[in-house]
N, C-alpha and C. Protein backbone atom coordinates (compact mmCIF):
# COMPACT_ATOMS: atom_id res chain seq x y z
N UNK A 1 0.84 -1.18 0.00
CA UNK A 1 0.00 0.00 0.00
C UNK A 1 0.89 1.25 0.00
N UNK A 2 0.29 2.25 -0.74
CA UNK A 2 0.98 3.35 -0.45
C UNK A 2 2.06 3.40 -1.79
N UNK A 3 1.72 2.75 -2.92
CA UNK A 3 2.68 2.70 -4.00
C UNK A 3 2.61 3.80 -4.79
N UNK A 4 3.41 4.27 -6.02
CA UNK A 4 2.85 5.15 -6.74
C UNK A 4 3.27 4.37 -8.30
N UNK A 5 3.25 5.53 -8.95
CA UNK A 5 3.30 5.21 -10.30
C UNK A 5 2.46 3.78 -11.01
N UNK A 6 1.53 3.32 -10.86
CA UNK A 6 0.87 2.26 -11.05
C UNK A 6 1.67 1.07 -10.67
N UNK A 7 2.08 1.05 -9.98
CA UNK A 7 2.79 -0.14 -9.23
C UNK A 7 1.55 -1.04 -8.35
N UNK A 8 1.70 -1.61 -8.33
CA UNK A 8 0.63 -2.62 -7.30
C UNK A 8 -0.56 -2.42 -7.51
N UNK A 9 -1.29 -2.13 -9.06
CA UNK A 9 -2.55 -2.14 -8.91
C UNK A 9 -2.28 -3.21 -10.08
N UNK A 10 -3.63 -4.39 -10.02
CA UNK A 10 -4.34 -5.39 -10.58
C UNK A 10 -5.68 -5.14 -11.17
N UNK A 11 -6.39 -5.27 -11.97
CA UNK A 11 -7.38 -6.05 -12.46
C UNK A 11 -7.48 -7.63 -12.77
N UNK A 12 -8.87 -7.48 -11.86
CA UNK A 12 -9.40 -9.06 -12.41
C UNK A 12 -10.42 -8.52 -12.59
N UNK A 13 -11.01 -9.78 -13.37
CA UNK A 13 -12.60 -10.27 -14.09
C UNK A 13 -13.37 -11.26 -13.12
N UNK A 14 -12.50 -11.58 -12.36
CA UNK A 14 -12.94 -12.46 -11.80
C UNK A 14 -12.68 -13.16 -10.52
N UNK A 15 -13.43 -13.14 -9.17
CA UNK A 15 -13.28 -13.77 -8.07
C UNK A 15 -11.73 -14.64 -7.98
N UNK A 16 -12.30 -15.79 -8.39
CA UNK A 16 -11.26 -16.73 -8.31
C UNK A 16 -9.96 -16.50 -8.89
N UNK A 17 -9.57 -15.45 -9.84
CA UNK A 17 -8.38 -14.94 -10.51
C UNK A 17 -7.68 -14.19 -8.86
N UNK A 18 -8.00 -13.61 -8.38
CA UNK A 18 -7.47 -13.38 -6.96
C UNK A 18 -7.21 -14.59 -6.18
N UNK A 19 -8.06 -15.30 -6.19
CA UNK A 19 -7.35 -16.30 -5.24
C UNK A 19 -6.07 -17.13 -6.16
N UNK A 20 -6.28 -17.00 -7.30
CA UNK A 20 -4.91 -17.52 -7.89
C UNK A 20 -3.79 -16.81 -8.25
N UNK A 21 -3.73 -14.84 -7.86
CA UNK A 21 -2.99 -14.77 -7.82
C UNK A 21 -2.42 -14.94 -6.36
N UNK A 22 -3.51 -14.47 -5.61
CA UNK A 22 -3.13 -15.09 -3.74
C UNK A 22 -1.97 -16.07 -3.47
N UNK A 23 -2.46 -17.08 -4.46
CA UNK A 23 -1.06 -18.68 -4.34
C UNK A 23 0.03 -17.69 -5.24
N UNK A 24 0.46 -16.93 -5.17
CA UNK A 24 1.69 -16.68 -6.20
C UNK A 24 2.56 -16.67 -4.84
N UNK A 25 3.94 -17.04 -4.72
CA UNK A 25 4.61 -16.96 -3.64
C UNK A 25 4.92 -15.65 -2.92
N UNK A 26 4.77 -14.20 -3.93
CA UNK A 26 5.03 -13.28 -3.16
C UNK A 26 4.26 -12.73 -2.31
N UNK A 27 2.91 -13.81 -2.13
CA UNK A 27 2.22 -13.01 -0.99
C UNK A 27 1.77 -14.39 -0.01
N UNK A 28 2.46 -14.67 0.65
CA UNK A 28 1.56 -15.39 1.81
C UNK A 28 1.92 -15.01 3.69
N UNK A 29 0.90 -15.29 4.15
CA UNK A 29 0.81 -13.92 5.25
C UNK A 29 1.84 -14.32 6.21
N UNK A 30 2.70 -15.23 6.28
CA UNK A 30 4.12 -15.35 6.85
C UNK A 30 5.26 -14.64 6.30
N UNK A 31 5.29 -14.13 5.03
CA UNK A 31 5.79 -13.63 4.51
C UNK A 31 6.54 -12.49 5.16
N UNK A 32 7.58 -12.26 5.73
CA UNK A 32 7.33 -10.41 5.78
C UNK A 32 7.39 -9.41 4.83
N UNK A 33 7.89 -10.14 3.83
CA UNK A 33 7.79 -9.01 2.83
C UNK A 33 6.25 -9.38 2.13
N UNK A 34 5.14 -9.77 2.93
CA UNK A 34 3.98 -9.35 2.28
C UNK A 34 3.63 -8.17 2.88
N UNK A 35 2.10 -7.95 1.53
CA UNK A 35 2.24 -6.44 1.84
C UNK A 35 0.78 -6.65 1.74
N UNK A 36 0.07 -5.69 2.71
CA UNK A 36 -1.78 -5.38 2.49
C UNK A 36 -1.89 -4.55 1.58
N UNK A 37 -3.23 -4.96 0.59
CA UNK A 37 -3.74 -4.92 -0.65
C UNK A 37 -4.84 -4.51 -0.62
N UNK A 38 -5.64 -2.69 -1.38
CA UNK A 38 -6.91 -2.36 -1.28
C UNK A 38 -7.46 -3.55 -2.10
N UNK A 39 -8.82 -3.79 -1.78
CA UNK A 39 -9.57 -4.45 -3.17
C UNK A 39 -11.00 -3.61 -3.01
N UNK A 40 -11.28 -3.19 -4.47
CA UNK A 40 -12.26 -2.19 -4.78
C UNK A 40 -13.29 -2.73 -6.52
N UNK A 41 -14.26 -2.41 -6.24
CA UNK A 41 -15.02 -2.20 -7.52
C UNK A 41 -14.86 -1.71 -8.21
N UNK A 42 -14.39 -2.29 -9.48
CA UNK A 42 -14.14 -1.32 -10.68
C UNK A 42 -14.98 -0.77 -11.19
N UNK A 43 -15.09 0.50 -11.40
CA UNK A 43 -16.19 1.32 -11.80
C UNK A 43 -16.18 0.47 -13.73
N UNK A 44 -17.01 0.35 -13.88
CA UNK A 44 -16.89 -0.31 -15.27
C UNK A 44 -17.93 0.63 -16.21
N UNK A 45 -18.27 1.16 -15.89
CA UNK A 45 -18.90 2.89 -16.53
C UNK A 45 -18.45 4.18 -16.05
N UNK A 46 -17.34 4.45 -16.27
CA UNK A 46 -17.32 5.45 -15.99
C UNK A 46 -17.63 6.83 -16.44
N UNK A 47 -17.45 8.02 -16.25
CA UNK A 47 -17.52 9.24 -16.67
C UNK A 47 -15.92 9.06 -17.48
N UNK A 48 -16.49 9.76 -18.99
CA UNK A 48 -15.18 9.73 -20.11
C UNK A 48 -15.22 11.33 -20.35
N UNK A 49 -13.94 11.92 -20.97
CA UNK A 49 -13.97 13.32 -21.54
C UNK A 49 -12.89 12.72 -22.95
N UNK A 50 -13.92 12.84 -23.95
CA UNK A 50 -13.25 12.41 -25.12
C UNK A 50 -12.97 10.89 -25.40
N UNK A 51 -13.67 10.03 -24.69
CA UNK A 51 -13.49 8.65 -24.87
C UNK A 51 -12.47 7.87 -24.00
N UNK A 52 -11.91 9.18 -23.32
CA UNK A 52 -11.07 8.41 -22.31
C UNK A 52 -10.91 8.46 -20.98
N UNK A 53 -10.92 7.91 -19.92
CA UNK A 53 -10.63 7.60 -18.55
C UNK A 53 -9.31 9.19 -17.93
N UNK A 54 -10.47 9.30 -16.77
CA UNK A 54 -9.52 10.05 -16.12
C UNK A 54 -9.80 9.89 -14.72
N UNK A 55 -8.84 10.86 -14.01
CA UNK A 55 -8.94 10.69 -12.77
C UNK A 55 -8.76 11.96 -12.02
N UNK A 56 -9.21 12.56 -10.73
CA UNK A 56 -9.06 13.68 -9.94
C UNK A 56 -8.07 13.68 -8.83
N UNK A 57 -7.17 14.47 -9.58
CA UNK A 57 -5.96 14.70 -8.36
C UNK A 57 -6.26 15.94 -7.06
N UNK A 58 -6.83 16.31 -5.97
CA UNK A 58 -7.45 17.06 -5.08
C UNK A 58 -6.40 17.24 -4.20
N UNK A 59 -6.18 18.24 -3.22
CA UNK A 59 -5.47 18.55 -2.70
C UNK A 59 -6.03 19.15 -1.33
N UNK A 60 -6.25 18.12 -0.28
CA UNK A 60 -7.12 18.26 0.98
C UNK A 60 -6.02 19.35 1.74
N UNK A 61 -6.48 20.03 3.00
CA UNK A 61 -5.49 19.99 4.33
C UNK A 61 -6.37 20.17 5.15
N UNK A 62 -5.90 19.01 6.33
CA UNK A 62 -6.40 19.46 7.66
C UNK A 62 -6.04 19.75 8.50
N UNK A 63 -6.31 20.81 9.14
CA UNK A 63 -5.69 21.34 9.69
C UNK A 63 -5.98 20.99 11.73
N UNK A 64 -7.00 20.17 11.43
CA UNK A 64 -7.44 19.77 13.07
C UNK A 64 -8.55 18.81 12.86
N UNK A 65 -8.16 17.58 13.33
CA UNK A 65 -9.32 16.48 13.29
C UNK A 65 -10.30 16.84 14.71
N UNK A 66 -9.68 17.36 15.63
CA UNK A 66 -10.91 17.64 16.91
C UNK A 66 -10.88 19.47 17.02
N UNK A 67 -11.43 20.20 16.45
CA UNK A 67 -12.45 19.52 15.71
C UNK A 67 -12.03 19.88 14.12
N UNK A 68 -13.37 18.92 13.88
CA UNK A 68 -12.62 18.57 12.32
C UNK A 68 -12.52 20.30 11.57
N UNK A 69 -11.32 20.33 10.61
CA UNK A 69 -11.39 21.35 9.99
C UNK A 69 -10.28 20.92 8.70
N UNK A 70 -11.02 21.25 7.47
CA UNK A 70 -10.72 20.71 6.53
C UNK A 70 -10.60 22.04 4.93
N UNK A 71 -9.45 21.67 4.44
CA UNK A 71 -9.89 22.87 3.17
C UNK A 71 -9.16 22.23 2.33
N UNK A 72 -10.57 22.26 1.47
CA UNK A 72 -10.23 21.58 0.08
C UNK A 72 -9.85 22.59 -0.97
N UNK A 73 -8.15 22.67 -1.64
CA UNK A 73 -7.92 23.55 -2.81
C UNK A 73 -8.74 23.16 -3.96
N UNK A 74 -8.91 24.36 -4.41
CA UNK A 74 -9.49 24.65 -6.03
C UNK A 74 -8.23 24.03 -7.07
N UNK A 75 -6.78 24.07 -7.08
CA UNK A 75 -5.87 24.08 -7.76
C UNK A 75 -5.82 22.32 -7.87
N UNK A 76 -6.68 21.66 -7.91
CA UNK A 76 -6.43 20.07 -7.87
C UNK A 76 -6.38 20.10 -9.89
N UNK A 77 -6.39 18.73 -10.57
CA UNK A 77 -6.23 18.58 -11.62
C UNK A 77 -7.04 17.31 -11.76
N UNK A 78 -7.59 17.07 -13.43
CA UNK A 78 -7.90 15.59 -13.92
C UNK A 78 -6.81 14.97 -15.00
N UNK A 79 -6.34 13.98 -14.46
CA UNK A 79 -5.21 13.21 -15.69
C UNK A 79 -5.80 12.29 -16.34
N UNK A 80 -5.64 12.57 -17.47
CA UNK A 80 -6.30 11.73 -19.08
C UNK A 80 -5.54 10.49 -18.77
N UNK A 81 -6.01 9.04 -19.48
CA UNK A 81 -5.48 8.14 -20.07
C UNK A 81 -5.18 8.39 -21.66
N UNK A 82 -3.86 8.35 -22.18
CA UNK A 82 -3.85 8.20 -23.33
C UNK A 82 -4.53 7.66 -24.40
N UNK A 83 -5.38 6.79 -23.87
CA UNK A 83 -5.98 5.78 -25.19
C UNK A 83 -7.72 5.87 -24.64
N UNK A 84 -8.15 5.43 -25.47
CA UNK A 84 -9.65 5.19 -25.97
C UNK A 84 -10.06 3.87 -24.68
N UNK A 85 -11.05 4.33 -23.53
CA UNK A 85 -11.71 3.37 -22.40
C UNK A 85 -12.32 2.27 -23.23
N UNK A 86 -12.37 0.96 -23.01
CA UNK A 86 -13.26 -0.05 -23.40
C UNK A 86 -13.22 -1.07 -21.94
N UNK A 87 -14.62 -1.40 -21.49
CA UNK A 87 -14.56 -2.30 -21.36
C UNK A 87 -14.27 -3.84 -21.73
N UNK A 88 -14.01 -3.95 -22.70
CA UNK A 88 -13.77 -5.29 -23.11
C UNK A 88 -12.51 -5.74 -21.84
N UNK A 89 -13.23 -7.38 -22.00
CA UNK A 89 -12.44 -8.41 -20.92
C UNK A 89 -10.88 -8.32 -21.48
N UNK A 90 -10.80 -8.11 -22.82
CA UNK A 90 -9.52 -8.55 -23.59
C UNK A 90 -8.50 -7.28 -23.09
N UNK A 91 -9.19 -6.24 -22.72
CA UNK A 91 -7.74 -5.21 -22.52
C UNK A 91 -7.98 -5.00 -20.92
N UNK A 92 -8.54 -6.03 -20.08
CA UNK A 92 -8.28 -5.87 -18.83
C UNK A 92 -6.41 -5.57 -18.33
N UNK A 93 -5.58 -5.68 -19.04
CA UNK A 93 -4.14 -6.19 -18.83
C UNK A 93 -3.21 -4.99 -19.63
N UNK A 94 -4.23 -3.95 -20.04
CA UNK A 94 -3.63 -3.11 -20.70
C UNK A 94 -3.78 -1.70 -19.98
N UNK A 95 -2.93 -1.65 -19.41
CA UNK A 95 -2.99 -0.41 -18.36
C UNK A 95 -2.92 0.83 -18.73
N UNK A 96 -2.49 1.41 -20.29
CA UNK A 96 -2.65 2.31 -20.83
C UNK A 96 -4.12 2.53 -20.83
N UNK A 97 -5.00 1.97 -21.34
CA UNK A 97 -6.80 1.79 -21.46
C UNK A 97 -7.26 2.41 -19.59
N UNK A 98 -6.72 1.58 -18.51
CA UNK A 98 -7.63 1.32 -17.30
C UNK A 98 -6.78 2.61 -16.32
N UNK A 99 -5.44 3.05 -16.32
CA UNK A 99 -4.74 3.84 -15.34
C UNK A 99 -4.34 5.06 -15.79
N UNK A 100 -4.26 6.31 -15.29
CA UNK A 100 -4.04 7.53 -15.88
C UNK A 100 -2.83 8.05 -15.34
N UNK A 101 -1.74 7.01 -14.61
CA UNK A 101 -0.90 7.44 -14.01
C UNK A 101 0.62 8.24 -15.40
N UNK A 102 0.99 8.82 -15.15
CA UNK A 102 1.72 9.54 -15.96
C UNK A 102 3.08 8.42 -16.09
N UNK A 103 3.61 7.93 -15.51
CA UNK A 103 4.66 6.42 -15.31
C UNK A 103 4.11 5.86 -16.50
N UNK A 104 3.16 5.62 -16.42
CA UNK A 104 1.94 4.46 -17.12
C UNK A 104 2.39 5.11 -18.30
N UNK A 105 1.28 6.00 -18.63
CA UNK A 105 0.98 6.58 -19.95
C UNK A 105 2.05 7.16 -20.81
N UNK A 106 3.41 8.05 -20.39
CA UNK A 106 4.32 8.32 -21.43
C UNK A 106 5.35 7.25 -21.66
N UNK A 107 4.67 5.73 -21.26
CA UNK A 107 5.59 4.71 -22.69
C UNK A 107 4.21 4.58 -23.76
N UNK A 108 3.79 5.04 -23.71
CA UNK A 108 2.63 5.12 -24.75
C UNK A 108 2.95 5.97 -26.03
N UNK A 109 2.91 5.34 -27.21
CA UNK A 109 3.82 6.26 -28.68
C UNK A 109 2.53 7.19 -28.70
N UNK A 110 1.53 7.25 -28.49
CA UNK A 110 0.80 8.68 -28.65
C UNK A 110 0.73 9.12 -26.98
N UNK A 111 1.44 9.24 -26.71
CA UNK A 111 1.66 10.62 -25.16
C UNK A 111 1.72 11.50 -25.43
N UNK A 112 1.25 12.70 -25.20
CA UNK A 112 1.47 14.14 -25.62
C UNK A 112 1.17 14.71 -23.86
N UNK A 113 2.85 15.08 -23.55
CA UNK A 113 2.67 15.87 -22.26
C UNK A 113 1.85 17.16 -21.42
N UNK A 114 1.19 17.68 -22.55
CA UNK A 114 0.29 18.97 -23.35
C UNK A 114 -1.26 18.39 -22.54
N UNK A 115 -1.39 17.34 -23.55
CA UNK A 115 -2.92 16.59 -23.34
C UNK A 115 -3.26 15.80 -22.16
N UNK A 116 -2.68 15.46 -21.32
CA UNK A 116 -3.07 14.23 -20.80
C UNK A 116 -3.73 15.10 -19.39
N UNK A 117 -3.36 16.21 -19.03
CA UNK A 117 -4.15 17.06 -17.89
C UNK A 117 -4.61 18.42 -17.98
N UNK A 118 -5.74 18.57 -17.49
CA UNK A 118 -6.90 19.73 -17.03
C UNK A 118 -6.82 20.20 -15.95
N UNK A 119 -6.45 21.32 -15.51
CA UNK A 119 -6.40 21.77 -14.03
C UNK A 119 -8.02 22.13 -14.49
N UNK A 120 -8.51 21.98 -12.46
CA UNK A 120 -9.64 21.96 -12.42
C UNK A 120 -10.91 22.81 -13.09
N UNK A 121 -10.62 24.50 -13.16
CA UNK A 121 -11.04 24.91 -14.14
C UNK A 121 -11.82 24.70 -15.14
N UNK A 122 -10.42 24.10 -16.05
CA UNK A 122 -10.68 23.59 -17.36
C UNK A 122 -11.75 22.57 -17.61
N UNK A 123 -11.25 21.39 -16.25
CA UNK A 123 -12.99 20.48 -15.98
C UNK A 123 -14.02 20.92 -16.04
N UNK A 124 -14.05 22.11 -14.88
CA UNK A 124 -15.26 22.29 -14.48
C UNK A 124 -15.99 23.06 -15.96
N UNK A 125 -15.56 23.91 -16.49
CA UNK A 125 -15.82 24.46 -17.91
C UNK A 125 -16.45 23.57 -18.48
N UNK A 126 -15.91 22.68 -19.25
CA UNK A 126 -16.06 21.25 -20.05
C UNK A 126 -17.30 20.86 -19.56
N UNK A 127 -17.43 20.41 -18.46
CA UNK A 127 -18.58 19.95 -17.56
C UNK A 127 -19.85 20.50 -17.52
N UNK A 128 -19.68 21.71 -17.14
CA UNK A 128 -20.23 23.00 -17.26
C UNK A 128 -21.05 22.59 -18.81
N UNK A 129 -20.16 23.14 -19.70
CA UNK A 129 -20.65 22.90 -21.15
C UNK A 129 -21.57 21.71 -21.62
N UNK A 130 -21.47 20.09 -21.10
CA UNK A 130 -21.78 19.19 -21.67
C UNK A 130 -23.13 18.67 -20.28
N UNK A 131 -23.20 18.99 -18.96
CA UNK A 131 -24.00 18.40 -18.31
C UNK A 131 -24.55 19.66 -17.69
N UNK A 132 -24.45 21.11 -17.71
CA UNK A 132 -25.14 22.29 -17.17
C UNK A 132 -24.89 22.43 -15.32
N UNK A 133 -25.07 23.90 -14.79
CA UNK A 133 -24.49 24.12 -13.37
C UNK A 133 -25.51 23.42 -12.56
N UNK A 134 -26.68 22.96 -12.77
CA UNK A 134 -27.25 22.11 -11.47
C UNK A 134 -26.35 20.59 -11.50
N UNK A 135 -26.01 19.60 -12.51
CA UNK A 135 -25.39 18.86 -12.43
C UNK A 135 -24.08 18.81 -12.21
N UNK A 136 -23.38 19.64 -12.35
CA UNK A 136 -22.03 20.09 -12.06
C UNK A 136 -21.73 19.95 -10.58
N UNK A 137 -22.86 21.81 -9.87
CA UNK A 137 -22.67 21.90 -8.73
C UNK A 137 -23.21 20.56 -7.87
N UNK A 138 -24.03 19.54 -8.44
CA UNK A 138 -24.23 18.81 -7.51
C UNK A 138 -23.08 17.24 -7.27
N UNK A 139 -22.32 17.62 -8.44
CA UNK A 139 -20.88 16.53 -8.80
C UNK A 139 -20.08 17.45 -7.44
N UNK A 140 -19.75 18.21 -7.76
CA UNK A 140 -18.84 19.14 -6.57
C UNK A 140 -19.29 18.88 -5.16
N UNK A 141 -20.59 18.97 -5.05
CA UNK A 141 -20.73 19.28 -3.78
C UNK A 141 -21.12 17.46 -2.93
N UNK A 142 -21.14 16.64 -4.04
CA UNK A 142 -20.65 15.07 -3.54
C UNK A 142 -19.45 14.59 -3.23
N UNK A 143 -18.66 15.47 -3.94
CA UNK A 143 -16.96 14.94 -4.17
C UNK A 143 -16.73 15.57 -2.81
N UNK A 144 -16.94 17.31 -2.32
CA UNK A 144 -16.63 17.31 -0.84
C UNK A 144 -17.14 16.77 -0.28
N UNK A 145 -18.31 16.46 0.07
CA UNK A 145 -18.71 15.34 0.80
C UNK A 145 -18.19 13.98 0.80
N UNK A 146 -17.62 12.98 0.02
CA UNK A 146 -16.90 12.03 0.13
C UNK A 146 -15.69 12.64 0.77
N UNK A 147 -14.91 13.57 0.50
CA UNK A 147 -13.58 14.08 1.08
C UNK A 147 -14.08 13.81 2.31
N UNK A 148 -14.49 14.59 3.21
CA UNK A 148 -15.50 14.83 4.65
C UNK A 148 -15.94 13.51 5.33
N UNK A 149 -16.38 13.05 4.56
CA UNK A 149 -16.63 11.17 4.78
C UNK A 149 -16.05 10.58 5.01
N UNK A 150 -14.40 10.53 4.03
CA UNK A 150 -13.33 9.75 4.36
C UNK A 150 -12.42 10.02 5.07
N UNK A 151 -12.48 11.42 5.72
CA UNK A 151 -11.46 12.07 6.64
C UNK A 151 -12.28 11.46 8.04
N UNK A 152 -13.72 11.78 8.54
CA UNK A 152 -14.49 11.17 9.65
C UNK A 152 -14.19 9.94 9.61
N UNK A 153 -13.93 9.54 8.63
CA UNK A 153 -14.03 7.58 8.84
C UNK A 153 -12.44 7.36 9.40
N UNK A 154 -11.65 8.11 9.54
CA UNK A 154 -10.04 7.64 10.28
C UNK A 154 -10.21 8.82 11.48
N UNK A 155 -10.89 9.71 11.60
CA UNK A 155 -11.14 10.85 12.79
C UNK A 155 -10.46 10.29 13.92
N UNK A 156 -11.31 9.15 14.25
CA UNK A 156 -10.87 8.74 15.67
C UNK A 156 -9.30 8.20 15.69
N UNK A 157 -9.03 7.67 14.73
CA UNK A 157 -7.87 6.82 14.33
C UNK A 157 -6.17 8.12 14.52
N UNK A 158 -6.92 8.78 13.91
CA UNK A 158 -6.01 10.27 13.69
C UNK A 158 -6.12 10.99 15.13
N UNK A 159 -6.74 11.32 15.85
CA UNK A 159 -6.77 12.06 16.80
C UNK A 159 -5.83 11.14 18.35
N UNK A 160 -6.09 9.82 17.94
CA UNK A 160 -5.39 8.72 18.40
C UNK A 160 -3.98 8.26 18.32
């Protein structure tokens, strides 16, 4: 946990594909060099801008969990995936398609360092343009609320 550059993230299709990578020797829980592993739902519809997968880079600070006090910058960004989203099972393994990490994407022969990010702005514009300000402001004002959500959910943990 705690990796960057698309290091340690997986897709599967399937239940049992975890438990077979589980038997791979580098993880069994005697191990010490094993390591704990999120496992999450792949959003398999996501929201596209131009056919391709992105993601929101945000920039929290808190400044006091008791009591909570939190400020979320405006200056966060969305990073493009280079290539065209498909679900298909066949490019589960193609991490250019599924990750927007910048590691990832400039071994990709169409990378363009230019294209691949939107400071927030530029989103919200775009957004603005294609879904109108009641749907917008109500995307915004969920996303702080998940921020707020996931900071309360370690509160006690943090103040501890």
């Amino acid at each position: 946990v705690g990796r960057a550059q698309g290091k340690g993230i997986f897709l599967f299709d399937r239940l049992s594909a975890i438990s077979q990578w589980k038997a791979d020797t580098r993880w069994k829980p005697d191990n010490p060099q094993a390591e704990p592993y999120v496992v999450q739902k792949y959003v398999a519809n996501p929201l596209l801008i131009g056919g391709k997968k992105f993601d929101l880079r945000l920039y929290v600070l808190v400044t006091s969990y008791s009591p909570m006090n939190v400020h979320l910058y405006r200056s966060g960004f969305a990073r493009f995936s280079q290539h065209r989203y498909t679900n298909d099972a066949a490019t589960m393994g193609n991490q250019m398609v599924h990750l927007t990490n910048v590691a990832i994407q400039k071994t990709s022969a169409s990378y363009n360092p230019d294209g691949g990010k939107w400071d927030m702005h530029r989103l919200k514009q775009y957004l603005l343009s294609k879904e109108g300000p009641d749907r917008v402001n109500k995307l915004l004002k969920g996303i702080s609320n998940l921020v707020i959500a996931s900071l309360q959910a370690v509160q006690k943990a943090m103040i501890n």
